[in-house]
C-alpha atoms as a PDB file:
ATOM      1  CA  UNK A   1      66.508 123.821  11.246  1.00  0.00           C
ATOM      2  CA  UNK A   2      63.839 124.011  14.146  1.00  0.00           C
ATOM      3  CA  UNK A   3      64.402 123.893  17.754  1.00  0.00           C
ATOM      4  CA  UNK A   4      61.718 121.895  19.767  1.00  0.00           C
ATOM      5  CA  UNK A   5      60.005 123.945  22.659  1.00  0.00           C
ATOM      6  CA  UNK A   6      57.902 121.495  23.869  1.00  0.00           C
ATOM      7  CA  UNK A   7      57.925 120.974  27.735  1.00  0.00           C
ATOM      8  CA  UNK A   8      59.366 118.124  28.841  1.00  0.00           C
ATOM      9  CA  UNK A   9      59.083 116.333  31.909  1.00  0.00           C
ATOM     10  CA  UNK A  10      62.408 115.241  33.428  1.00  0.00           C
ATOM     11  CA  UNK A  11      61.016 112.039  34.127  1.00  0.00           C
ATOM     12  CA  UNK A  12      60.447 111.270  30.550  1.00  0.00           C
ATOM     13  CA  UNK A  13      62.039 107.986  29.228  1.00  0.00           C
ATOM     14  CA  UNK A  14      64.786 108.713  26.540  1.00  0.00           C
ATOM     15  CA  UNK A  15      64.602 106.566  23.177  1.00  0.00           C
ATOM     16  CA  UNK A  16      67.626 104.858  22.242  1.00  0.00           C
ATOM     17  CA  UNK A  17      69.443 101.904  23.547  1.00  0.00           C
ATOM     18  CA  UNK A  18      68.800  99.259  26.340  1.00  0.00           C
ATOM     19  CA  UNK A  19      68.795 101.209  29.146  1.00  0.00           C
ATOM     20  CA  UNK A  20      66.119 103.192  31.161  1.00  0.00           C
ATOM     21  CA  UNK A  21      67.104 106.405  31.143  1.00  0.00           C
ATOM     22  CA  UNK A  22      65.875 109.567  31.942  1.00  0.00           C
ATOM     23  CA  UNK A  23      66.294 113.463  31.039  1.00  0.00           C
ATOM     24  CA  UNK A  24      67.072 113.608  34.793  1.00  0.00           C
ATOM     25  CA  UNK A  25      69.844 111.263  34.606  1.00  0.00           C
ATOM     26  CA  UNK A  26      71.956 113.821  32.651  1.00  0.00           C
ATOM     27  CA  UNK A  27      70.902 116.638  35.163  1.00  0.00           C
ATOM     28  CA  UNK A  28      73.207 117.962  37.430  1.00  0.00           C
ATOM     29  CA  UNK A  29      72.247 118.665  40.640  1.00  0.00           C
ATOM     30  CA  UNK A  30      74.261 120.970  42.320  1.00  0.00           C
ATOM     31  CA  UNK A  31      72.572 120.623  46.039  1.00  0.00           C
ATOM     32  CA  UNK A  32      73.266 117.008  45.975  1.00  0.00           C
ATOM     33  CA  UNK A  33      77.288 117.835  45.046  1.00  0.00           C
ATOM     34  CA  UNK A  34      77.080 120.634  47.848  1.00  0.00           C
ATOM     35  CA  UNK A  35      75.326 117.886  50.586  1.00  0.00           C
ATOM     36  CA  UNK A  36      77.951 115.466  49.546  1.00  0.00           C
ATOM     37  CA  UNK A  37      80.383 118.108  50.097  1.00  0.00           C
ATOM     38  CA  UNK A  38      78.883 118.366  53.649  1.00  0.00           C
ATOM     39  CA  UNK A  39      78.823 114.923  54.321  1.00  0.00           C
ATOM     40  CA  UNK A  40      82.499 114.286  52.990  1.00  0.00           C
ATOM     41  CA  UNK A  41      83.352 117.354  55.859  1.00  0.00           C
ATOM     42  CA  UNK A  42      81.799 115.544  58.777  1.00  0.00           C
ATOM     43  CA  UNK A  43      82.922 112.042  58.035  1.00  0.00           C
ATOM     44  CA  UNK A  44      86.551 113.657  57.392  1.00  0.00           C
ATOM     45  CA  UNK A  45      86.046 115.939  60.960  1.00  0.00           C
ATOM     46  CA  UNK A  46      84.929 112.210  62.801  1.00  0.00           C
ATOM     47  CA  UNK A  47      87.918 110.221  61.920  1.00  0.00           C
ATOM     48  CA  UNK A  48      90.144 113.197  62.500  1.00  0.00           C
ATOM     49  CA  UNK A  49      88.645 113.384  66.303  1.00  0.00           C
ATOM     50  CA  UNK A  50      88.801 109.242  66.534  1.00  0.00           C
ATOM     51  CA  UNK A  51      92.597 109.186  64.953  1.00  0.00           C
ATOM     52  CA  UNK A  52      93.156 111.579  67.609  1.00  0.00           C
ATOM     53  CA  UNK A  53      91.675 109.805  70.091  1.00  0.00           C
ATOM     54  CA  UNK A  54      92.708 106.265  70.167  1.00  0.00           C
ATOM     55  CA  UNK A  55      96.122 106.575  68.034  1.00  0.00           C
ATOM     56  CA  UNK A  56      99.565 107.380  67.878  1.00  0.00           C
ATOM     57  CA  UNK A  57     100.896 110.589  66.099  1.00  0.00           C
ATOM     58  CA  UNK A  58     102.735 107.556  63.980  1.00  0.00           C
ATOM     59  CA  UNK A  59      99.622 105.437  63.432  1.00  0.00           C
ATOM     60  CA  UNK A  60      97.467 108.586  62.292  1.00  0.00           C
ATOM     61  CA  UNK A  61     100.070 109.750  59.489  1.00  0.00           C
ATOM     62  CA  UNK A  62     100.438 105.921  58.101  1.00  0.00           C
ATOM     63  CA  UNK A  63      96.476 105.343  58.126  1.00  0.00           C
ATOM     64  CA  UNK A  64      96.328 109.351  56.597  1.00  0.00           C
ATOM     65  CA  UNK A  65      98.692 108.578  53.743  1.00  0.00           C
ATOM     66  CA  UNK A  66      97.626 105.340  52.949  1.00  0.00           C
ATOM     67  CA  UNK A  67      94.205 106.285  52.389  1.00  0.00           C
ATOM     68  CA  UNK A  68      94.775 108.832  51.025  1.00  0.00           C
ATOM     69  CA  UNK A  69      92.582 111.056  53.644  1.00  0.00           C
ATOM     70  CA  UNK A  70      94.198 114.178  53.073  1.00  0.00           C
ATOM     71  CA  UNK A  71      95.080 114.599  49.651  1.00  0.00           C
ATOM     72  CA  UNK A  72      92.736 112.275  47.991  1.00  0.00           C
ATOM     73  CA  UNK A  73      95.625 110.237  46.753  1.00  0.00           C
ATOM     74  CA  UNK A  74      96.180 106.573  48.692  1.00  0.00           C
ATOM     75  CA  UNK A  75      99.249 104.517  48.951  1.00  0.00           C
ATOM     76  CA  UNK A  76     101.071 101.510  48.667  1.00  0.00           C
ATOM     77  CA  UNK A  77     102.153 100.184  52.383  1.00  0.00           C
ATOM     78  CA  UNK A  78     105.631 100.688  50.409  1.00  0.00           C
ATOM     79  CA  UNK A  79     104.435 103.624  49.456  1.00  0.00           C
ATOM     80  CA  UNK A  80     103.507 105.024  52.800  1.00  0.00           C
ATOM     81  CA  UNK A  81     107.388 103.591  54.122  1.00  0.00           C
ATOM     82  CA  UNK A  82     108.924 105.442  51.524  1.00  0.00           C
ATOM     83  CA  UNK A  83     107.322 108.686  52.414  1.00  0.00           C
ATOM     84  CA  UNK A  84     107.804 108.159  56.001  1.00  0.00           C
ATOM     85  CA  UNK A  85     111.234 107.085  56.034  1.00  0.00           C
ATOM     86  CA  UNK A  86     110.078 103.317  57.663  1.00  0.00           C
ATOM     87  CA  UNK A  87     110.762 100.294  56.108  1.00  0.00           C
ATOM     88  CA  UNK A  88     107.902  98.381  53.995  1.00  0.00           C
ATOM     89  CA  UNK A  89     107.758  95.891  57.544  1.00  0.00           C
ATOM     90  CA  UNK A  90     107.436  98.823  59.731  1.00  0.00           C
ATOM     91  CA  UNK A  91     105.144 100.691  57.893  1.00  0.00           C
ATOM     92  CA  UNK A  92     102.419  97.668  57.614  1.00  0.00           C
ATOM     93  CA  UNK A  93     103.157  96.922  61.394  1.00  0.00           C
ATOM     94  CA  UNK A  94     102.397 100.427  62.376  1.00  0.00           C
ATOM     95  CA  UNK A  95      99.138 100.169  59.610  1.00  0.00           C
ATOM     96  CA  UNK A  96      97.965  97.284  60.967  1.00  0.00           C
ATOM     97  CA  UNK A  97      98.427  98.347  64.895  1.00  0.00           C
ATOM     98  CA  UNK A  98      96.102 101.337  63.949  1.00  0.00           C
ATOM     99  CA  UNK A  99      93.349  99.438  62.296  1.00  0.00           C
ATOM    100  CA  UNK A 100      93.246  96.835  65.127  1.00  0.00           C
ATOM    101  CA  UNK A 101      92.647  99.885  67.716  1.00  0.00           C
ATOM    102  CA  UNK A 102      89.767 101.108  65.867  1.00  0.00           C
ATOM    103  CA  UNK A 103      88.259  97.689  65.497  1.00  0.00           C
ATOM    104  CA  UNK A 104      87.505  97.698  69.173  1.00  0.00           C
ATOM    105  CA  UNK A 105      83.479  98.561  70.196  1.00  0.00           C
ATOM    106  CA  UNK A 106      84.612 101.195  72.274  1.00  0.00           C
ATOM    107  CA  UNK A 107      85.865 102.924  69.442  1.00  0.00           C
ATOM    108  CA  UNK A 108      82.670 103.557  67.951  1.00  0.00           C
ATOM    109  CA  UNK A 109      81.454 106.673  66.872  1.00  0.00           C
END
């Protein structure tokens, strides 16, 4: 039982299958995780500074929870009532009212 030592390029075309794929394509790269990190961060600190902005302390927590903006996990509308304490009707109404503001141009980032 050998182990190859030859230098490959991560370029190289893997045999096997339909699909071109490369050495690279089972590479991790840990700057591009770190820069999406990054990117997640800014995006995140740009709707926090438009919620706060153009919305209601109301309309931020419905569009926050059902998203899932904070915690990763999103919601039902129901979901987002029963959390709340609102009613599935009041929940969407309040949802909806916050999207519509930040349709507007002059909400633009």
């Amino acid at each position: 039982n050998t182990v190859s030592r030859r230098t490959r390029s991560l370029d190289a075309a893997l045999r096997g299958g339909d699909v071109d794929v490369t050495l690279a394509d089972f590479v991790r790269d840990e700057r591009l995780a770190s820069q999406t990190m990054v990117v997640q961060s800014m995006l995140q600190a740009d709707l926090h500074k438009l919620f706060e902005k153009y919305l209601a302390p109301e309309e931020r927590q419905v569009l926050t929870l059902r998203f899932g903006l904070e915690d990763g996990q999103a919601r039902t509308v129901r979901g987002v009532g029963e959390a709340l304490g609102l009613s599935h009707a009041a929940a969407k109404q309040r949802l909806f009212a916050a999207l519509t503001k930040l349709r507007k141009p002059h909400v633009a980032v």
